[in-house]
N, C-alpha and C. Protein backbone atom coordinates (compact mmCIF):
# COMPACT_ATOMS: atom_id res chain seq x y z
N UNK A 1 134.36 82.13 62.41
CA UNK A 1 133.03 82.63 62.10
C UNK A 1 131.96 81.79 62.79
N UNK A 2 131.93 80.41 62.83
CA UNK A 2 131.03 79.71 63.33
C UNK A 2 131.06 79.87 64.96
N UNK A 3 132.43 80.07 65.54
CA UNK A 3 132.13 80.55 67.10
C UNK A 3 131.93 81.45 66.93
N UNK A 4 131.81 82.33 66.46
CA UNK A 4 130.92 83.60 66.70
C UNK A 4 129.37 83.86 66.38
N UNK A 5 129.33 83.56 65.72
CA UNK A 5 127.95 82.62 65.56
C UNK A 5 127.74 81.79 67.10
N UNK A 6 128.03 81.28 67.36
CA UNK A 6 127.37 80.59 68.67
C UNK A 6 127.51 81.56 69.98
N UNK A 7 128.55 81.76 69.84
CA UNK A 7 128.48 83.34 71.19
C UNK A 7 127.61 84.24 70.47
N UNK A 8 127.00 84.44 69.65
CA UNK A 8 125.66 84.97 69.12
C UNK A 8 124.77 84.62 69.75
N UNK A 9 124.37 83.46 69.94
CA UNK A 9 123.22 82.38 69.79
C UNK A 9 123.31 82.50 71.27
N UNK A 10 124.22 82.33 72.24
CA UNK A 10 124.52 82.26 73.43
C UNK A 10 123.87 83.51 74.21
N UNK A 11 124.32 84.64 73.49
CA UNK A 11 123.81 85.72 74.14
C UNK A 11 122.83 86.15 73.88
N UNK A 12 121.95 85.86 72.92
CA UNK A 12 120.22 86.24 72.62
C UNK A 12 119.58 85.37 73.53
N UNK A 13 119.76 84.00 73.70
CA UNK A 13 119.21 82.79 74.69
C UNK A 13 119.33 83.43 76.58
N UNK A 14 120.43 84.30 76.60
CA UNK A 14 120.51 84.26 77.51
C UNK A 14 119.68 85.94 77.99
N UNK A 15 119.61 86.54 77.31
CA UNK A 15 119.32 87.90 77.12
C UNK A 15 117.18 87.46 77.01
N UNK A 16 117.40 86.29 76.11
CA UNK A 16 115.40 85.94 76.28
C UNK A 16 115.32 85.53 77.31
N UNK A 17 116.84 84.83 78.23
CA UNK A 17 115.91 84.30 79.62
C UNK A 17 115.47 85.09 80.68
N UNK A 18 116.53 86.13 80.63
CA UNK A 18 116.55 87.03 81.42
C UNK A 18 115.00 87.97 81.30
N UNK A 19 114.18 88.23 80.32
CA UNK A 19 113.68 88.81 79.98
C UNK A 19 112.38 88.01 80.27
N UNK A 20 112.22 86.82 79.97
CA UNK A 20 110.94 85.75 80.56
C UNK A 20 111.24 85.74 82.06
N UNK A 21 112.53 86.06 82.50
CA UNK A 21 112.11 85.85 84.34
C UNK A 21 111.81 87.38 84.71
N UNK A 22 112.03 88.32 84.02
CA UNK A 22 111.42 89.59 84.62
C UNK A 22 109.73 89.58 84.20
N UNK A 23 109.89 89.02 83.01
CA UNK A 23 108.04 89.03 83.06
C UNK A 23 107.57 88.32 84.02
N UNK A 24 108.11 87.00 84.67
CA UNK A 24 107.40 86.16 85.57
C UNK A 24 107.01 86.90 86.84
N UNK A 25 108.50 87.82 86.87
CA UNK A 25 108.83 88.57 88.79
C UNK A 25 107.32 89.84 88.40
N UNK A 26 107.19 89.96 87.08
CA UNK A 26 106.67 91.38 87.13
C UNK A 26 104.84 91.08 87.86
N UNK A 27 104.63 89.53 86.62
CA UNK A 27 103.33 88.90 86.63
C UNK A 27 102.99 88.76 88.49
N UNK A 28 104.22 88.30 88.82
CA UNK A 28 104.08 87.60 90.36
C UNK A 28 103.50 89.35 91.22
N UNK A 29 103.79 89.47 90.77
CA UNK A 29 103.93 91.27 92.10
C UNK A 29 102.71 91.82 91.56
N UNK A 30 102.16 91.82 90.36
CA UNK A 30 101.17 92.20 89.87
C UNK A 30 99.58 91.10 90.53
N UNK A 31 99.94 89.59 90.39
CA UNK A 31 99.43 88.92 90.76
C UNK A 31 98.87 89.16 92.58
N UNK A 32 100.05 89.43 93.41
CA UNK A 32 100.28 89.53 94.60
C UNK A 32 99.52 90.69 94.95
N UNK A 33 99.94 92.02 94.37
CA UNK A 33 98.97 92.80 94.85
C UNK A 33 97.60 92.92 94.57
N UNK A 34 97.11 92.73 93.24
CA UNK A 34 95.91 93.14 92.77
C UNK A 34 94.74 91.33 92.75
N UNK A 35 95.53 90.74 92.84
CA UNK A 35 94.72 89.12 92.77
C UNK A 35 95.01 88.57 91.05
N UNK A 36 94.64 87.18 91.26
CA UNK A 36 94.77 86.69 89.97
C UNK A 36 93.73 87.11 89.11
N UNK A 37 92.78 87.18 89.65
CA UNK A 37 91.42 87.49 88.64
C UNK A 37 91.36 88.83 87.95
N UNK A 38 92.04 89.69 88.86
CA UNK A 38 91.64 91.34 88.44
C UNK A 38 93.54 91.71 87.79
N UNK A 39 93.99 90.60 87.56
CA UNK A 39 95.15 91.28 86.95
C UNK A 39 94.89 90.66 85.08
N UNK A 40 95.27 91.12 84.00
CA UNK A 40 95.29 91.38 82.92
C UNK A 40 96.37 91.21 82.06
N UNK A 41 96.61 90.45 80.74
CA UNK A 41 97.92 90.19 80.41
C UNK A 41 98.29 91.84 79.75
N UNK A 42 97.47 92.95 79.93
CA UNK A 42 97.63 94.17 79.10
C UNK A 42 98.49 95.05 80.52
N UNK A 43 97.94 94.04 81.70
CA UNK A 43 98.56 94.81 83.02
C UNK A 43 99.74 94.52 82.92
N UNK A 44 100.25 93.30 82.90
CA UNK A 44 101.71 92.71 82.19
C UNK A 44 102.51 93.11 81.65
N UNK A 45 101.63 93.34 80.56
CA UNK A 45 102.62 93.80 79.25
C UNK A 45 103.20 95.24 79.78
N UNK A 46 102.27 96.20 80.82
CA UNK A 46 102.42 97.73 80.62
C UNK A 46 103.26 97.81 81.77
N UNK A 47 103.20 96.59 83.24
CA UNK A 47 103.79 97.21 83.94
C UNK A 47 105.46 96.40 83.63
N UNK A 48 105.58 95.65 82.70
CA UNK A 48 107.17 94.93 82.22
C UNK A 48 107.52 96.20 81.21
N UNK A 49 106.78 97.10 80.67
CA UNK A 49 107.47 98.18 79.65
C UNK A 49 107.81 97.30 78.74
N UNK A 50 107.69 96.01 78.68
CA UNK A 50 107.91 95.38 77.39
C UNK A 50 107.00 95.06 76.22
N UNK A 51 105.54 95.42 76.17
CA UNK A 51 104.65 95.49 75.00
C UNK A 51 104.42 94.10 75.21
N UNK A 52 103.06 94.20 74.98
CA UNK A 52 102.22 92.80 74.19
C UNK A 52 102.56 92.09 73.50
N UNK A 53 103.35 92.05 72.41
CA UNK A 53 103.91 90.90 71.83
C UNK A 53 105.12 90.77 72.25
N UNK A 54 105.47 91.02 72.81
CA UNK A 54 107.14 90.31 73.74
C UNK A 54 106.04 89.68 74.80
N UNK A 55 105.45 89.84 75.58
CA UNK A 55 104.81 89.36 76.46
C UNK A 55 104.06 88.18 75.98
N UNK A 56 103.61 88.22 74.65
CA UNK A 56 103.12 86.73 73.82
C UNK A 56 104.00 85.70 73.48
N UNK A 57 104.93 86.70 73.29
CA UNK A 57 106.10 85.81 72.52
C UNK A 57 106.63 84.50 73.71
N UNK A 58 106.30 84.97 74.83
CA UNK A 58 107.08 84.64 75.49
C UNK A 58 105.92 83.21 76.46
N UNK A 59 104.75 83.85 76.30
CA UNK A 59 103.46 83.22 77.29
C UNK A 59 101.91 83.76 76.25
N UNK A 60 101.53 82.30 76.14
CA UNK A 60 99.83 82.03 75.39
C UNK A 60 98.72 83.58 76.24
N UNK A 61 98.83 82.89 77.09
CA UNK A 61 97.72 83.60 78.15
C UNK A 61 98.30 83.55 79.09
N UNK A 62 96.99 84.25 79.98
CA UNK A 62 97.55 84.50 81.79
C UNK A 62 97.78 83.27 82.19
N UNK A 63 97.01 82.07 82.21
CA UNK A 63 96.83 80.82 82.77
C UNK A 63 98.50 80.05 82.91
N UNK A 64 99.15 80.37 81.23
CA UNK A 64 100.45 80.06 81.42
C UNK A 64 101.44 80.65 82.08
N UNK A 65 101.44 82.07 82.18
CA UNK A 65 101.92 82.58 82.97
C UNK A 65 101.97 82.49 84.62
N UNK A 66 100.88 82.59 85.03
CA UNK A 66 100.53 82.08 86.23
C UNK A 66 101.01 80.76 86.44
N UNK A 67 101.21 79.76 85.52
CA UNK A 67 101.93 78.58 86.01
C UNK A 67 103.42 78.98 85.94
N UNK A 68 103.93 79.70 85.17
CA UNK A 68 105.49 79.62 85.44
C UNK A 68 105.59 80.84 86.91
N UNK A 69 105.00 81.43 87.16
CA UNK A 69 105.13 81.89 88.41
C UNK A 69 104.93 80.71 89.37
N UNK A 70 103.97 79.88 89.48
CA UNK A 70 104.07 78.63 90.77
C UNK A 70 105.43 78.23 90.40
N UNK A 71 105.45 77.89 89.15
CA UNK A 71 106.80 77.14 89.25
C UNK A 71 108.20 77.31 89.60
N UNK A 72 108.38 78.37 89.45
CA UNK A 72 109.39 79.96 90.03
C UNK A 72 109.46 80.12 91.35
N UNK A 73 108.33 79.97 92.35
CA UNK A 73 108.25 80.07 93.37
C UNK A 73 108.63 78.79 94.01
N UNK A 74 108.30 77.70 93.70
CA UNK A 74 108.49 76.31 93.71
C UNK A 74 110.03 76.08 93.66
N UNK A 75 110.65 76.81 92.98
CA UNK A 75 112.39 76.76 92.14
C UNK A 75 112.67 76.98 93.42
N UNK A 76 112.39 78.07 93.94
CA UNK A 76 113.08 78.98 94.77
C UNK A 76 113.16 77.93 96.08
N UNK A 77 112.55 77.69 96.48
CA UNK A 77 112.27 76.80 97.79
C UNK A 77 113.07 75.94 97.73
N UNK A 78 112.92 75.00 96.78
CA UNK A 78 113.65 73.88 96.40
C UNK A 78 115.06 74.32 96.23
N UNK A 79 115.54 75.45 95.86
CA UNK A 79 116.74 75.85 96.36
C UNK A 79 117.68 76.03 97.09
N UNK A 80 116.84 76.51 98.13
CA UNK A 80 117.00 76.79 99.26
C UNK A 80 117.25 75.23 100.25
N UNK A 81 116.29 74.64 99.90
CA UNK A 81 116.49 73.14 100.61
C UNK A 81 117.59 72.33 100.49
N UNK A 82 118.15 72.65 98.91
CA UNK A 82 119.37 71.91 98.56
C UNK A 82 120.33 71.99 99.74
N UNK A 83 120.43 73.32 99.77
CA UNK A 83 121.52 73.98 100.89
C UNK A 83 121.63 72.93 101.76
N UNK A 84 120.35 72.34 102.34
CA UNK A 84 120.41 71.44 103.68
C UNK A 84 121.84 70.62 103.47
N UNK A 85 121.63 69.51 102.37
CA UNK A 85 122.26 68.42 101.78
C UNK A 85 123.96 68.07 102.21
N UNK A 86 124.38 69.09 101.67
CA UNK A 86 125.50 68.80 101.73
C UNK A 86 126.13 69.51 103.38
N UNK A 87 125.31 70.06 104.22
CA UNK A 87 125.69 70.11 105.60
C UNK A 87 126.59 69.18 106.76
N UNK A 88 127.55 69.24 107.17
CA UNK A 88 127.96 68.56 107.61
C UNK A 88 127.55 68.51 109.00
N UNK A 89 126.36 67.75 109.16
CA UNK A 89 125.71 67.54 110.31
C UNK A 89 125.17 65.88 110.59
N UNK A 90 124.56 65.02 111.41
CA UNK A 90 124.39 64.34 111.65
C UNK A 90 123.05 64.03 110.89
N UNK A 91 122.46 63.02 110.12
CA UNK A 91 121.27 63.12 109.81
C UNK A 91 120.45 63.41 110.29
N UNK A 92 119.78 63.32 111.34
CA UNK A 92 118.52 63.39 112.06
C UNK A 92 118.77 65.13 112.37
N UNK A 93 119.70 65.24 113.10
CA UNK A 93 119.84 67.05 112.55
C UNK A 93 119.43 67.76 111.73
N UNK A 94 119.77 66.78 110.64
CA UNK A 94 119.69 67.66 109.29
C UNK A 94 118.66 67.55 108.40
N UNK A 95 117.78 66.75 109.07
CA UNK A 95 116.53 66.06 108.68
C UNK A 95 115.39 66.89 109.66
N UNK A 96 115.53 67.43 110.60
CA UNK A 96 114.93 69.03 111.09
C UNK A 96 115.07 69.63 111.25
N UNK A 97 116.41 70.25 110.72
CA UNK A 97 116.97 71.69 109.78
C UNK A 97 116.53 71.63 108.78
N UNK A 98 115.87 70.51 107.45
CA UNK A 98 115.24 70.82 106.41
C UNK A 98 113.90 71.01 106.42
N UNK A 99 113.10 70.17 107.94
CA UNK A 99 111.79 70.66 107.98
C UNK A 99 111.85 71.63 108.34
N UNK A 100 112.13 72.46 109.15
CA UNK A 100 111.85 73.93 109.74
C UNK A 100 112.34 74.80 108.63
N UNK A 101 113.54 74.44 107.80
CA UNK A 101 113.67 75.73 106.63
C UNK A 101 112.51 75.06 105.52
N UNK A 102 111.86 74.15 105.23
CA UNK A 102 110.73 74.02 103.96
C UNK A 102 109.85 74.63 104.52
N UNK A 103 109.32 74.80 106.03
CA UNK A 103 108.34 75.48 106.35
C UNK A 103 108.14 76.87 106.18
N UNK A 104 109.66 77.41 106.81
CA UNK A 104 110.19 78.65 106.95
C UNK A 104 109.81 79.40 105.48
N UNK A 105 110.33 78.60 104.57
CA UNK A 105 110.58 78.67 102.79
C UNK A 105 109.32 78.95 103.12
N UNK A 106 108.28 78.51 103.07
CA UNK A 106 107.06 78.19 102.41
C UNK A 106 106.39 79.36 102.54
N UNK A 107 106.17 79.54 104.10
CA UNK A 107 105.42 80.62 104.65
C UNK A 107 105.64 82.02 104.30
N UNK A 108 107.08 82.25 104.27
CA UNK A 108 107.81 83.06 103.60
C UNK A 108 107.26 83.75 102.14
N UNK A 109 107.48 82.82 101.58
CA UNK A 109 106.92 82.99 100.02
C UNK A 109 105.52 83.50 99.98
N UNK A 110 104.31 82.45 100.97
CA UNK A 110 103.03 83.32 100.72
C UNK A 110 103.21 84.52 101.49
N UNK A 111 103.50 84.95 102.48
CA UNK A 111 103.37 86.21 103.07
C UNK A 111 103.87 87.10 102.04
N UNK A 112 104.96 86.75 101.27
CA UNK A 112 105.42 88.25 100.54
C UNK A 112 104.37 88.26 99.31
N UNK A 113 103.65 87.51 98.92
CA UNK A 113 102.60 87.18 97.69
C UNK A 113 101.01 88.00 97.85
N UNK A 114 101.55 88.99 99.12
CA UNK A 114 100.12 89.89 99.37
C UNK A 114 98.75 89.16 99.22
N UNK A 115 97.95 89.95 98.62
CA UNK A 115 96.68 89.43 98.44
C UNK A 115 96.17 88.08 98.13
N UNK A 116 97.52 87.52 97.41
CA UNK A 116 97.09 86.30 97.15
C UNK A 116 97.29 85.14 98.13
N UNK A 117 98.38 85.71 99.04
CA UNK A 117 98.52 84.76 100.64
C UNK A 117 98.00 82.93 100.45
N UNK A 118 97.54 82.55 101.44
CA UNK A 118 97.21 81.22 100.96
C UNK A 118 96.36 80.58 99.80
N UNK A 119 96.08 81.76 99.12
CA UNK A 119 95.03 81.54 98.51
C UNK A 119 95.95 80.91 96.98
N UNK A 120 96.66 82.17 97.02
CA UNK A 120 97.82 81.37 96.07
C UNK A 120 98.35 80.11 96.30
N UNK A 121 99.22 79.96 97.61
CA UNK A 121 99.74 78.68 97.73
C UNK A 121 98.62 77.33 97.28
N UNK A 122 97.30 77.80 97.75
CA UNK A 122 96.58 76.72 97.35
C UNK A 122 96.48 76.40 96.47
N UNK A 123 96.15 77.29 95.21
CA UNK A 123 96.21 77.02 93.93
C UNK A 123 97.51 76.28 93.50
N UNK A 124 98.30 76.49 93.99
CA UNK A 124 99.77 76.00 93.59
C UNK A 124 99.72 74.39 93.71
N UNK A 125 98.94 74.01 95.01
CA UNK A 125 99.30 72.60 94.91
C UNK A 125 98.16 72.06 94.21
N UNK A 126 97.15 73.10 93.62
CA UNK A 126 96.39 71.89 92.69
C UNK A 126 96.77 71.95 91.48
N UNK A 127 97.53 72.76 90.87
CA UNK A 127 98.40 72.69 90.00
C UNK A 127 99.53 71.93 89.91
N UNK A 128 98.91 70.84 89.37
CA UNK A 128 100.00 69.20 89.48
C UNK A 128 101.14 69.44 88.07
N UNK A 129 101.24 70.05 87.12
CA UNK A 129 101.83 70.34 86.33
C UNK A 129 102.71 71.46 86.82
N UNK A 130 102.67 71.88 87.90
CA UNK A 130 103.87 72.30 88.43
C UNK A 130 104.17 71.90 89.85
N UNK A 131 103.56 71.40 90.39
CA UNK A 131 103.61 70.59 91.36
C UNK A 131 104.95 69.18 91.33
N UNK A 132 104.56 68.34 89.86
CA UNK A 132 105.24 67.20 90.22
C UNK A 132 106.64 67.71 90.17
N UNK A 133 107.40 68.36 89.45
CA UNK A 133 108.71 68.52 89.76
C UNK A 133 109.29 68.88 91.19
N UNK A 134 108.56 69.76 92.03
CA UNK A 134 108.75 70.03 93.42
C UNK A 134 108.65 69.05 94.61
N UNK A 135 107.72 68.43 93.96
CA UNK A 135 107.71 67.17 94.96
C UNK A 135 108.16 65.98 94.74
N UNK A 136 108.63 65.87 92.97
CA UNK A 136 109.90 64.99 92.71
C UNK A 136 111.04 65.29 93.63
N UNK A 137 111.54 66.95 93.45
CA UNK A 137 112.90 66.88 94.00
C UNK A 137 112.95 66.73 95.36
N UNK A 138 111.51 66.98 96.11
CA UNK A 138 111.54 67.02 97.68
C UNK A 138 111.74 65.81 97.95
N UNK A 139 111.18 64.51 97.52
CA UNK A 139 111.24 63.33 97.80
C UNK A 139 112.82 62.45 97.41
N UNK A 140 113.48 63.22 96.65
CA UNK A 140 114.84 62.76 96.26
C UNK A 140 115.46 63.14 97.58
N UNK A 141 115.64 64.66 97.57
CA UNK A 141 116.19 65.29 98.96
C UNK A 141 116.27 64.18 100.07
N UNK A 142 114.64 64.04 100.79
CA UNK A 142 114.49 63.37 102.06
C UNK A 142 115.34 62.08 101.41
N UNK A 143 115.41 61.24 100.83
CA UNK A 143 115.90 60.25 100.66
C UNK A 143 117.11 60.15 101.02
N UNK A 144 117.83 61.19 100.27
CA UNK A 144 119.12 61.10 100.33
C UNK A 144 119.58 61.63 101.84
N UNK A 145 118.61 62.56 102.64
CA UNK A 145 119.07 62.40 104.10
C UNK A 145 118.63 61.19 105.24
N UNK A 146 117.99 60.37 104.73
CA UNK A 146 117.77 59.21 104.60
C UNK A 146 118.52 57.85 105.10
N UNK A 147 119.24 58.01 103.99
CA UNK A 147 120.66 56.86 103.28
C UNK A 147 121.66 57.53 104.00
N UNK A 148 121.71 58.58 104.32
CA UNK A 148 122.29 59.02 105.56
C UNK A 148 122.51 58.72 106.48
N UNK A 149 121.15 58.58 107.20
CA UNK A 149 121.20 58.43 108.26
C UNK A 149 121.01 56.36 108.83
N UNK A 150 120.89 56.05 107.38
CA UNK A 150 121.01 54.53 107.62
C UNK A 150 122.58 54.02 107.75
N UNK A 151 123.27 54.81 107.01
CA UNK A 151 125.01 54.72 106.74
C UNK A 151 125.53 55.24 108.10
N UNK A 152 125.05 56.19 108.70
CA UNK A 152 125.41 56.33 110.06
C UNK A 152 124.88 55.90 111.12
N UNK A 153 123.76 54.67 110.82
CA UNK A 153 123.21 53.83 111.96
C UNK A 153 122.46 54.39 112.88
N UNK A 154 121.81 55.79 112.54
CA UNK A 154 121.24 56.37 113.39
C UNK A 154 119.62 55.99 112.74
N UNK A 155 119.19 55.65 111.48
CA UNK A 155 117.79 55.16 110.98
C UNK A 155 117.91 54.15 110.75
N UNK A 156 116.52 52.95 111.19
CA UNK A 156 116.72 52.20 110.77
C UNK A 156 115.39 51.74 109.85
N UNK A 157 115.73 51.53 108.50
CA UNK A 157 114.35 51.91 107.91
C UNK A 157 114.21 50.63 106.87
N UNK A 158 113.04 50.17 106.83
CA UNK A 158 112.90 48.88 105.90
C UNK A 158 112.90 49.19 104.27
N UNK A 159 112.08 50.65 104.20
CA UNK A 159 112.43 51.21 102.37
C UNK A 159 112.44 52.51 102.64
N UNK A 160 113.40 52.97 102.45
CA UNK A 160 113.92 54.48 102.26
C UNK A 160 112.84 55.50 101.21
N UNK A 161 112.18 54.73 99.83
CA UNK A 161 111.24 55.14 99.41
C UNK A 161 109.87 55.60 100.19
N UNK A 162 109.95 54.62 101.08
CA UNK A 162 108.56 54.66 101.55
C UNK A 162 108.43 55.46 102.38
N UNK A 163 109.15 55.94 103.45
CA UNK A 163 109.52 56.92 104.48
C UNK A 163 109.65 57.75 103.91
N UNK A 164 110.15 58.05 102.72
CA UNK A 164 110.38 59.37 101.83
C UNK A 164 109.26 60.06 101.70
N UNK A 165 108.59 59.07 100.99
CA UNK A 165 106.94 59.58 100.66
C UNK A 165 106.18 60.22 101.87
N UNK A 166 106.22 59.36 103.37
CA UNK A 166 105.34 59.31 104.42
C UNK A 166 105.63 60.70 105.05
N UNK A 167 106.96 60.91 104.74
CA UNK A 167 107.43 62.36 105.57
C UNK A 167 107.24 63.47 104.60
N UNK A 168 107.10 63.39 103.38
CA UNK A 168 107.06 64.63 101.95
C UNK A 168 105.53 64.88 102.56
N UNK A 169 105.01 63.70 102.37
CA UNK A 169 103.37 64.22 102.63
C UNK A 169 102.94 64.72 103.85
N UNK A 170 103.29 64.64 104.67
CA UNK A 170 103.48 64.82 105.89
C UNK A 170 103.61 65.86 106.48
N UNK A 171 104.49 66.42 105.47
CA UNK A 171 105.09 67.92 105.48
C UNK A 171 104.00 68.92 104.96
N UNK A 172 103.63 68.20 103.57
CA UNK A 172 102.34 68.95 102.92
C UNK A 172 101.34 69.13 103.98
N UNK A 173 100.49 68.22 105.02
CA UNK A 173 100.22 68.73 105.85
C UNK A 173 100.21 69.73 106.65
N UNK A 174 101.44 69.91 107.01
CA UNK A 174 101.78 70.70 107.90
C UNK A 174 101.81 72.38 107.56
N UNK A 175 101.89 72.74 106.26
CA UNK A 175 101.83 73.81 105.66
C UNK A 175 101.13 75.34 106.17
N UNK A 176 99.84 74.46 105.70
CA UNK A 176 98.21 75.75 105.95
C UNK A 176 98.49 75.95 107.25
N UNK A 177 98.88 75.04 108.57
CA UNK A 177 98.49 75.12 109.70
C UNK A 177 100.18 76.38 110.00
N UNK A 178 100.71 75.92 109.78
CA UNK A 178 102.41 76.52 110.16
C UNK A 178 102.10 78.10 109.58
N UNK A 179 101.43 78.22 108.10
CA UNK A 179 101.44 79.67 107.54
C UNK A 179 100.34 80.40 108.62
N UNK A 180 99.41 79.68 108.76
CA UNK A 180 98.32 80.85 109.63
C UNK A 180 98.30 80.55 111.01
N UNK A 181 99.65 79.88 111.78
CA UNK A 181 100.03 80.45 113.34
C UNK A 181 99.43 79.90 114.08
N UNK A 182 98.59 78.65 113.78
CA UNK A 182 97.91 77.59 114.41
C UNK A 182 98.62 76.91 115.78
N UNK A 183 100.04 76.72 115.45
CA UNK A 183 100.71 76.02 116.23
C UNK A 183 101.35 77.42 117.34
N UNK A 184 101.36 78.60 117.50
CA UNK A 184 101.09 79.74 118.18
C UNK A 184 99.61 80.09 118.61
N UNK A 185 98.88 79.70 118.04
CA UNK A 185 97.59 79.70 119.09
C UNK A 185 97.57 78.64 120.00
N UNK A 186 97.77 77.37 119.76
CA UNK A 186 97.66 76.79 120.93
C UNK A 186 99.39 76.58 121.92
N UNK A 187 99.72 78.06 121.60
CA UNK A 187 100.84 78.00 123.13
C UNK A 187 101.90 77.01 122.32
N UNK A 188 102.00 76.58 121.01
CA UNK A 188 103.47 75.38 120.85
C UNK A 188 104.17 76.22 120.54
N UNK A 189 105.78 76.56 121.38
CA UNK A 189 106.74 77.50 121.00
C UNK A 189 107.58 76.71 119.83
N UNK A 190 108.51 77.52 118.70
CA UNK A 190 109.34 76.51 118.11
C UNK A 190 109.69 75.64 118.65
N UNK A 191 110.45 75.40 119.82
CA UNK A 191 111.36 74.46 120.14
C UNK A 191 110.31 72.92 120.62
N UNK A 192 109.26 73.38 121.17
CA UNK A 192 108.30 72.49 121.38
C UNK A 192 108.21 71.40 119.74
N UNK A 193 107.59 72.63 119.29
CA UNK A 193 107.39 71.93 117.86
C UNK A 193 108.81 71.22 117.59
N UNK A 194 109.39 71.38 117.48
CA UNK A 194 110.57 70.89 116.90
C UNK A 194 110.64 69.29 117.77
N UNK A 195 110.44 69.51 119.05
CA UNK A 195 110.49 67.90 119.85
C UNK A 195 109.00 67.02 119.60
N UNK A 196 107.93 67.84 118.84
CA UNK A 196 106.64 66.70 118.19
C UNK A 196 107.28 66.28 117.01
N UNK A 197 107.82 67.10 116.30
CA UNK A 197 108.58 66.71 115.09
C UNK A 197 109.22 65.29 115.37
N UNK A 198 110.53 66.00 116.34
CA UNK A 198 111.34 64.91 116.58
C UNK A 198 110.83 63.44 116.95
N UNK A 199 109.65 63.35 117.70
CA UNK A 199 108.87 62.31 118.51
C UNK A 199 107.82 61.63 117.22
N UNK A 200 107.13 62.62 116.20
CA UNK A 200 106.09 62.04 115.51
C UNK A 200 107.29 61.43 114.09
N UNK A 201 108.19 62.04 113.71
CA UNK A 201 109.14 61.62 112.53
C UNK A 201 109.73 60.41 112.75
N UNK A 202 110.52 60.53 113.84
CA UNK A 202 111.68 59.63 114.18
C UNK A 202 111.23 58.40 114.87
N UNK A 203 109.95 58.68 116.11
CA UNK A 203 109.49 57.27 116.20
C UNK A 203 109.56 56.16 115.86
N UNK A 204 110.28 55.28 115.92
CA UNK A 204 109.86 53.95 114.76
C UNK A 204 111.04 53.47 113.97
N UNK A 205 111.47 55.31 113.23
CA UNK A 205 112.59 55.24 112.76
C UNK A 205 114.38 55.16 113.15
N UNK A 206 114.11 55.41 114.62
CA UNK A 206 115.58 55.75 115.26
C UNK A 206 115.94 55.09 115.89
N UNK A 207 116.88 54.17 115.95
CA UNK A 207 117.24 53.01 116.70
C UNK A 207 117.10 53.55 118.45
């Protein structure tokens, strides 16, 4: 009786999660097309078919909602990056195979976010309450390709922290300019980019 009871418990938990990530996907597409301002938690509720109080139950206001969408979007990326990790490639390889897919990720995400395009992403990074987890795990990531590349004698680095940081932020930079084609207006093809990368990153760092 008591395991059944918990395969109870198991499948309502999993049946509410499912049901808070379709409100998030619904909020996001609603968000995307119509803007944050002109969308409505009544728009929510009507275009999830799930009613206003499932839609409460689940999120205060828009404001919260709108944060678990950054943060959702944020998931996703950071997902995707993991992939890099366990590649069996040389560090420094694999250390601009993860910049070109975080970029890739990034740009990606605002373009399919319609109306809200950078305008969203921006909001996203001043939203530090969903921010720090993403750029917790980004800075673990680089590290650990990192310690990598110190174990294979190809970096040679005085604090692995500190380079962590210099290249996460670094990256944040690079964002606004990579989404709106900056580096295609002035004539830099990928592969170009990829050898400033290689030249502005590794400098210093590569025996």
């Amino acid at each position: 009786m008591h395991t059944e009871s918990i395969n109870v418990q198991k499948r309502k938990l999993k049946n509410m999660s499912k049901t808070k990530e379709m409100l998030i996907d619904v909020a996001r597409q609603l968000f995307a097309r119509d803007g944050l301002e002109n969308t409505t938690m009544n728009d929510i509720a009507k275009a999830s078919k799930k009613g206003r109080r499932t839609l409460y139950t689940y999120f205060k206001n828009k404001n919260e909602i709108y944060l678990a969408v950054v943060e959702s979007e944020l998931s996703h990326i950071s997902d995707a990056l993991k992939g890099v990790l366990p590649m069996n490639i040389p560090a420094d390889d694999k250390l601009v195979r993860y910049i070109f897919l975080r970029l890739d990720a990034i740009k990606e995400a605002v373009l399919r976010n319609g109306t809200l395009r950078s305008e969203f992403f921006r909001d996203i990074w001043k939203v530090e309450q969903a921010r720090k987890k993403f750029d917790s795990q980004e800075i673990s990531m680089i590290q650990t390709i990192l310690r990598q590349g110190i174990e294979e004698g190809v970096f040679n680095l005085p604090s692995v922290e500190v380079a962590a940081l210099y290249i996460h932020y670094s990256l944040r930079g690079w964002d606004v300019p990579y989404i709106r084609g900056v580096f295609n207006e002035l004539g830099i093809t990928r592969y170009t980019l990829r050898e400033y990368i290689l030249d502005i990153v590794f400098n210093g760092i590569k025996k």
